[in-house]
N, C-alpha and C. Protein backbone atom coordinates (compact mmCIF):
# COMPACT_ATOMS: atom_id res chain seq x y z
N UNK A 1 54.73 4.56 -133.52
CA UNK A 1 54.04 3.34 -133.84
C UNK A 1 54.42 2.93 -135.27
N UNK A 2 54.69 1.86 -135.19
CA UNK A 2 55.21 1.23 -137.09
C UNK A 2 54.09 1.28 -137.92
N UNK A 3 54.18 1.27 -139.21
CA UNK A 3 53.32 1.45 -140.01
C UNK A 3 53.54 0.12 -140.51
N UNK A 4 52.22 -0.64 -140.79
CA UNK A 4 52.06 -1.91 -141.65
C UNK A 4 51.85 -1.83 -143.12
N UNK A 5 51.20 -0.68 -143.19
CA UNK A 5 51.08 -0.79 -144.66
C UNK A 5 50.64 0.47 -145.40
N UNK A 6 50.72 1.13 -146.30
CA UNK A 6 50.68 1.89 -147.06
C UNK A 6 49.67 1.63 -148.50
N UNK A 7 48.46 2.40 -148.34
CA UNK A 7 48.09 2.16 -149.68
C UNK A 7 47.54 3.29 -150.86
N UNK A 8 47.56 3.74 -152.03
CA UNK A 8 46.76 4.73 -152.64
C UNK A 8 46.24 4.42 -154.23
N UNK A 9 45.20 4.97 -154.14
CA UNK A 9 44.54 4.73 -155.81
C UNK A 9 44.39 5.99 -156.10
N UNK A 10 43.57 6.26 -157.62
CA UNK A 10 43.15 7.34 -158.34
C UNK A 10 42.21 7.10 -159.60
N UNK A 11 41.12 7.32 -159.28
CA UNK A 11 40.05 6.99 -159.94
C UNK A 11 39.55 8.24 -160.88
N UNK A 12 39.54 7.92 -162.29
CA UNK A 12 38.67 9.09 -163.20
C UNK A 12 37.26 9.16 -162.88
N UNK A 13 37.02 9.97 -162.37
CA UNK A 13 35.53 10.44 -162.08
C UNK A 13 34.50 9.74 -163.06
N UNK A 14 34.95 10.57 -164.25
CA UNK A 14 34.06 9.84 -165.23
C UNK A 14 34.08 9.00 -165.86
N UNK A 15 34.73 7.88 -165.43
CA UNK A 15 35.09 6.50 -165.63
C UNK A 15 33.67 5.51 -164.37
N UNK A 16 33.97 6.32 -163.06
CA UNK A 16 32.68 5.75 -162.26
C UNK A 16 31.57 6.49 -162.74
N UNK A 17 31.14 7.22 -163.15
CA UNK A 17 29.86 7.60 -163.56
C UNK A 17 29.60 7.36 -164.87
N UNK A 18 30.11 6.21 -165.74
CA UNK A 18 29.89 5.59 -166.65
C UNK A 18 29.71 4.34 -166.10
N UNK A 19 30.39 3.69 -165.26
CA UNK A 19 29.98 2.04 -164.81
C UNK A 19 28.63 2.67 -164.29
N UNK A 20 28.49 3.97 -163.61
CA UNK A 20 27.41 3.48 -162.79
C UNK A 20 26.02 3.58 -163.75
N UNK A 21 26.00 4.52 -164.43
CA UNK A 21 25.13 4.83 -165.81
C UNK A 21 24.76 3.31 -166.36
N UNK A 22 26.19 3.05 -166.76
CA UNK A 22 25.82 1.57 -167.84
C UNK A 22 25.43 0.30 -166.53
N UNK A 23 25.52 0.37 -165.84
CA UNK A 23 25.79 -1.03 -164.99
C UNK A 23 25.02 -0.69 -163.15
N UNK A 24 23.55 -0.68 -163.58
CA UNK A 24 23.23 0.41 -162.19
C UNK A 24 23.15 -0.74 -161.22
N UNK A 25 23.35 -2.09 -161.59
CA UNK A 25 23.70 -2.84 -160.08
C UNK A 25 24.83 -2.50 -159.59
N UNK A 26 26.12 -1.69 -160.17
CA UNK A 26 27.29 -1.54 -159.62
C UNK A 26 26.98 -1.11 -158.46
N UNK A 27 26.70 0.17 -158.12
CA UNK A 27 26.60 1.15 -157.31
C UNK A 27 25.84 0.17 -155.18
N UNK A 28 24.84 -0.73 -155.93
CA UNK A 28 24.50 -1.67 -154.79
C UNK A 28 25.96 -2.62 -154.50
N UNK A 29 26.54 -3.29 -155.44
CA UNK A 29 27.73 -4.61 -155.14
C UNK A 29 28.70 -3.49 -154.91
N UNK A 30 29.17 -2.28 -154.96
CA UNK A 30 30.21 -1.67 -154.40
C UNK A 30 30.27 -0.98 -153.07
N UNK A 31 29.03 -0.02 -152.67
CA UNK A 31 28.85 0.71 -152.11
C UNK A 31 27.87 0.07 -150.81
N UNK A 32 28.46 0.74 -149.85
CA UNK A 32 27.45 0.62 -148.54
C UNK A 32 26.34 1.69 -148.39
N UNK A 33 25.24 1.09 -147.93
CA UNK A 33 24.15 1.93 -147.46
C UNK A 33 24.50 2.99 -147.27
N UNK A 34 25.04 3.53 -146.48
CA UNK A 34 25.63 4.66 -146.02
C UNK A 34 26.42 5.64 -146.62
N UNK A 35 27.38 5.01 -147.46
CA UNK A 35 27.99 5.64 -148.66
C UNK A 35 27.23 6.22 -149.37
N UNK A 36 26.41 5.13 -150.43
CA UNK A 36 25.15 5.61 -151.12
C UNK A 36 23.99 6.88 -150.71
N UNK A 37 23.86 6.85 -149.53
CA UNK A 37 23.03 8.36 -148.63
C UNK A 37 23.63 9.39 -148.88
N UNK A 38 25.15 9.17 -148.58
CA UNK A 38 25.80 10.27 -148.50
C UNK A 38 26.25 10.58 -149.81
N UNK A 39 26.40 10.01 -150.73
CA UNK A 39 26.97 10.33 -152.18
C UNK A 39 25.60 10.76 -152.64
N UNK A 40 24.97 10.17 -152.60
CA UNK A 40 23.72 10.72 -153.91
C UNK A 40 22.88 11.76 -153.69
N UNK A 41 22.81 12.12 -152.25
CA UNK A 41 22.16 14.02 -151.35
C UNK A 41 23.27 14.57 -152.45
N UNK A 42 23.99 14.49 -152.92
CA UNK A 42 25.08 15.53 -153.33
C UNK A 42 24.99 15.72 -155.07
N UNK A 43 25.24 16.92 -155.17
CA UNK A 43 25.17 17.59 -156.65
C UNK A 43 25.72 16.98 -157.49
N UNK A 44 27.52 16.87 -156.35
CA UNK A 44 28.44 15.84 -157.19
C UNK A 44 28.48 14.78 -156.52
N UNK A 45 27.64 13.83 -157.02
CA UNK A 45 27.37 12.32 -156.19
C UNK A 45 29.00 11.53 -157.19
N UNK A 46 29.05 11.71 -158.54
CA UNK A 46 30.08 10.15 -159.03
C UNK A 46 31.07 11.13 -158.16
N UNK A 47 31.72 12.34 -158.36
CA UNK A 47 33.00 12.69 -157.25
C UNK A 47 33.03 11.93 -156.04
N UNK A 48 32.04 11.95 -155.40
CA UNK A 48 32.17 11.18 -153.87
C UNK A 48 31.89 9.81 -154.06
N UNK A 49 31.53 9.08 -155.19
CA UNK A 49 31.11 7.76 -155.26
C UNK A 49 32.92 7.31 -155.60
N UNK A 50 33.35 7.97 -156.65
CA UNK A 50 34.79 7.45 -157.27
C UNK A 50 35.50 7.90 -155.78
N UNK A 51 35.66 8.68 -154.98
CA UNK A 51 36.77 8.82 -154.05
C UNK A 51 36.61 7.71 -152.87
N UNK A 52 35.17 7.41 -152.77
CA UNK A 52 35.14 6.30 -152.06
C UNK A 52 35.45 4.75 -152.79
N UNK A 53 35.31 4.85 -153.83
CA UNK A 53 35.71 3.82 -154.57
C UNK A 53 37.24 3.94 -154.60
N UNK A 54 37.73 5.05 -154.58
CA UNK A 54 39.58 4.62 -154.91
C UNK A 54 40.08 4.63 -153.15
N UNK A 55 39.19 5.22 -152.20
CA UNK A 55 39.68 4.97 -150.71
C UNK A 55 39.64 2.84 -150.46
N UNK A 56 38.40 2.61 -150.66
CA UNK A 56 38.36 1.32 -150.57
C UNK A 56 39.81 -0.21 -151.30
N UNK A 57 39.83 0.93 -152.58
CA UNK A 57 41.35 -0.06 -153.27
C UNK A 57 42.40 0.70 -152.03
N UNK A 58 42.43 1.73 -151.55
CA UNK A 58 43.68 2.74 -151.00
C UNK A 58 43.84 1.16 -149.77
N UNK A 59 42.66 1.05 -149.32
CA UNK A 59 42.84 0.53 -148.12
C UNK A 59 43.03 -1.10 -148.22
N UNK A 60 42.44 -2.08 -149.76
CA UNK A 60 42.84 -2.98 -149.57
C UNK A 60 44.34 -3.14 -150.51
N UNK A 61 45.18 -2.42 -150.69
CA UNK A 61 45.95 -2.39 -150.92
C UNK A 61 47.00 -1.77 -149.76
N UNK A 62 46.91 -1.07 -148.74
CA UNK A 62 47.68 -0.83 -147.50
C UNK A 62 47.80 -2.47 -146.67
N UNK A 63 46.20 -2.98 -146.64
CA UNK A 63 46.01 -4.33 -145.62
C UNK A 63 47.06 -5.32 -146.49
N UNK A 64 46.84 -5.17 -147.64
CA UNK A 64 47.67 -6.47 -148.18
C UNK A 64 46.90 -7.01 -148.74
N UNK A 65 45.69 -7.32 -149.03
CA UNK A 65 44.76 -8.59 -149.14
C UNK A 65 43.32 -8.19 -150.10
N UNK A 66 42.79 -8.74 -150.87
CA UNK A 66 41.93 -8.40 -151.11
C UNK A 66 40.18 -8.38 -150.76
N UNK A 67 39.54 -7.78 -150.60
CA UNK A 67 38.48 -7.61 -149.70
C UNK A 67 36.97 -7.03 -150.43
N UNK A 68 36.08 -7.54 -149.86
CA UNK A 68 34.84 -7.39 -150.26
C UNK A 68 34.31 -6.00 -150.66
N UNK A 69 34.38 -5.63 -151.79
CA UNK A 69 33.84 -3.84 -151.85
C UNK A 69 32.94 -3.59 -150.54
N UNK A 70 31.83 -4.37 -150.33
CA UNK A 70 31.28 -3.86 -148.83
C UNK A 70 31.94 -4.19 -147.49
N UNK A 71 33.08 -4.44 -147.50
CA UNK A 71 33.55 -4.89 -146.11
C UNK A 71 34.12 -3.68 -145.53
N UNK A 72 34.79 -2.41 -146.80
CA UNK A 72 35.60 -0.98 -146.19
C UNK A 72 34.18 0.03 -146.72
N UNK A 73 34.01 0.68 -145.60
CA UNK A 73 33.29 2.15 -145.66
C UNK A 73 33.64 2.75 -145.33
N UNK A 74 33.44 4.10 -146.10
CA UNK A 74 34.05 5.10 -146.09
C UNK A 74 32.79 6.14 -145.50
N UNK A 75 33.10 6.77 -144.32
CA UNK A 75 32.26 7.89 -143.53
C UNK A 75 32.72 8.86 -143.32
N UNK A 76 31.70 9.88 -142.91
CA UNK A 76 32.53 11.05 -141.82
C UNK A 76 32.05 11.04 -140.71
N UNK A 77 33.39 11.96 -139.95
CA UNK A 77 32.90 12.01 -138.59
C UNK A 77 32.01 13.48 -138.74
N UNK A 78 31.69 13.77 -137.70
CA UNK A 78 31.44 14.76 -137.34
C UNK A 78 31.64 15.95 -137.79
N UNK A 79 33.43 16.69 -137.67
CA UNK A 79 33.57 17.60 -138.18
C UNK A 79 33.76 17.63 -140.01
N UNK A 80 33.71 16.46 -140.41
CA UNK A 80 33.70 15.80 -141.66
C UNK A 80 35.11 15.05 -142.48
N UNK A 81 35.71 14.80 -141.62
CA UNK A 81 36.87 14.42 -141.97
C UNK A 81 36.78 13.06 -142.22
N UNK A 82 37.16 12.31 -143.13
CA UNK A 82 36.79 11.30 -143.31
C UNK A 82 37.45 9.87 -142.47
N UNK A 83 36.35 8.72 -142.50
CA UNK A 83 37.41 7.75 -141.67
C UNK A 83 36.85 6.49 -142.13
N UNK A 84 37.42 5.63 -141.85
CA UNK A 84 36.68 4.08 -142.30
C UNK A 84 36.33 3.35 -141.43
N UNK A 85 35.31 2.81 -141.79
CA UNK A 85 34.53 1.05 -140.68
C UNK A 85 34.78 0.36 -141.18
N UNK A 86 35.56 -1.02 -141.04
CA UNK A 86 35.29 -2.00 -141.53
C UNK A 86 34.71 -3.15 -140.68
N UNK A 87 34.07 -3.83 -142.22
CA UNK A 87 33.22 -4.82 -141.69
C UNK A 87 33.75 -6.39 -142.53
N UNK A 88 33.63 -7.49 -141.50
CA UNK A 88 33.28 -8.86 -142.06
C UNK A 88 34.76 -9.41 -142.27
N UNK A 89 35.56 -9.75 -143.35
CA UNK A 89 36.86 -10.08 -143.59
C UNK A 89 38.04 -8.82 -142.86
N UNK A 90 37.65 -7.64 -143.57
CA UNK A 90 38.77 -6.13 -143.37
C UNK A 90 38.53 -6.26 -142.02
N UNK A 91 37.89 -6.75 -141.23
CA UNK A 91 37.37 -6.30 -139.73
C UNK A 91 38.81 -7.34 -139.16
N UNK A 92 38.87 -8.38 -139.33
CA UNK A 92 39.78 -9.42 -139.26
C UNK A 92 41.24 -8.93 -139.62
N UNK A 93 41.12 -9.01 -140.86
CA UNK A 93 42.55 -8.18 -141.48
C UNK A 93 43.39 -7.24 -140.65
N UNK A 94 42.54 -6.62 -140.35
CA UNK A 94 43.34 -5.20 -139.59
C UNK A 94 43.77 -5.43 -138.22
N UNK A 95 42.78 -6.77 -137.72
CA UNK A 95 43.85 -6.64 -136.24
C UNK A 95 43.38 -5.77 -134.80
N UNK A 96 44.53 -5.36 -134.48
CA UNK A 96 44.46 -4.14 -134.00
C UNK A 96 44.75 -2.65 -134.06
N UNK A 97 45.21 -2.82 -135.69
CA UNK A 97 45.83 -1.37 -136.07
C UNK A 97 45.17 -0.46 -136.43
N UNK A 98 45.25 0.56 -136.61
CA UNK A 98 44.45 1.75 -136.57
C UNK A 98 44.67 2.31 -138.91
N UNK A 99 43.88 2.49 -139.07
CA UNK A 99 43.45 3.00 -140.34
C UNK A 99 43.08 4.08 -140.83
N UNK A 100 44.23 5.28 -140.99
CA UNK A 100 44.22 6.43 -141.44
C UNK A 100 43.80 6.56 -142.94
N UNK A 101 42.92 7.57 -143.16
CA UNK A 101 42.78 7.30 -144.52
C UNK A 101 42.43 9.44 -145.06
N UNK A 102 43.17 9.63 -145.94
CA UNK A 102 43.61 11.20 -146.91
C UNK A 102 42.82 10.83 -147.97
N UNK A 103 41.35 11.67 -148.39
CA UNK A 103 41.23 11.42 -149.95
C UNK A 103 40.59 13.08 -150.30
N UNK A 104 40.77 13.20 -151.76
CA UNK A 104 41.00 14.58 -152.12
C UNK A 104 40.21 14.02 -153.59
N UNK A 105 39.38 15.15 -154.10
CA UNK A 105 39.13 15.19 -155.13
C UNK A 105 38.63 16.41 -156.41
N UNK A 106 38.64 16.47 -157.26
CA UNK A 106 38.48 17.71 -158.33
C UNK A 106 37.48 16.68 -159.51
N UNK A 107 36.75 17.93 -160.40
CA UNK A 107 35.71 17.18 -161.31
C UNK A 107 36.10 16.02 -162.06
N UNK A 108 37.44 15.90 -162.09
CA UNK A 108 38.10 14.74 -162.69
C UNK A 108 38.31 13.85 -162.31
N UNK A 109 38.96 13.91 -161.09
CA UNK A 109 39.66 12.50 -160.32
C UNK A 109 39.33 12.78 -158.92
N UNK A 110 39.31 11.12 -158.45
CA UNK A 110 39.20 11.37 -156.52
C UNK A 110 40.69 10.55 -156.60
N UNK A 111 41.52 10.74 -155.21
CA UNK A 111 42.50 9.69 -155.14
C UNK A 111 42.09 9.70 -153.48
N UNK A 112 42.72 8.67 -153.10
CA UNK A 112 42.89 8.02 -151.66
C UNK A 112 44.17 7.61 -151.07
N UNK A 113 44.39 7.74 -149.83
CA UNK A 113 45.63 7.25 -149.79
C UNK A 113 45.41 6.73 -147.85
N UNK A 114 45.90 5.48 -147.65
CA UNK A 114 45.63 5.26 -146.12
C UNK A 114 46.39 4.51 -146.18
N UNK A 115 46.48 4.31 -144.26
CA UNK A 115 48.11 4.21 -143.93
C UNK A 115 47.24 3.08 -142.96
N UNK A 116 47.72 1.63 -142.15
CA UNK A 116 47.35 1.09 -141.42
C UNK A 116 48.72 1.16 -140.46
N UNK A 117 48.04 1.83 -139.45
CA UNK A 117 49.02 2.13 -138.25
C UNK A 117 49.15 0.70 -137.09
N UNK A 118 50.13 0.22 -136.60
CA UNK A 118 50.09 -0.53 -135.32
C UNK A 118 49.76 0.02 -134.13
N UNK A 119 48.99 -0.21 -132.99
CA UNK A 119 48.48 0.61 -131.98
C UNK A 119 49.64 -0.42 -130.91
């Protein structure tokens, strides 16, 4: 299957846990409900807040286009591997292709990297 697009970021950890400190509407205009549940149960909530923040550039930079911080979410499935929903514009964007998405992170940095596959 061809690949449409290719995208990856890398976010300093403590670069998002300073916007979110100084600027606590960020965390609502970036993040989905769901994100937010799942980041903030956690010890290291800015780690999972910044990796979802650099998955979301990963992915509007694979689509091509730029897109609503709430339109890409970032979830897990089940066994916890991560995957994305999109909603509203990205829902459009993508078509019918499928949206792989790799993100990895340490106390410093999250990066992201996703691939929009053709089905």
């Amino acid at each position: 299957m061809p690949i449409l697009g290719i995208g990856t970021d890398i976010v300093e950890v403590g670069r998002i846990r300073d916007v979110c400190e100084r600027e606590p509407g960020f965390v609502n205009r970036v993040f989905t409900a769901g994100e937010l549940e799942y980041s903030l149960a956690k010890e290291t909530r800015y780690m999972h807040l910044a990796v979802r923040f650099a998955a979301k550039e990963a992915v509007a930079k694979a689509l091509g286009t730029s897109l609503s911080w709430q339109d890409v979410e970032v979830a897990n499935d089940p066994s916890g591997r991560p995957r994305v929903i999109l909603h509203g514009k990205a829902r459009g964007a993508v078509g019918n292709a499928t949206i792989h998405i790799s993100i990895s992170h340490t106390r410093q940095y999250a990066t992201a990297v996703a691939v929009v596959e053709e089905q």
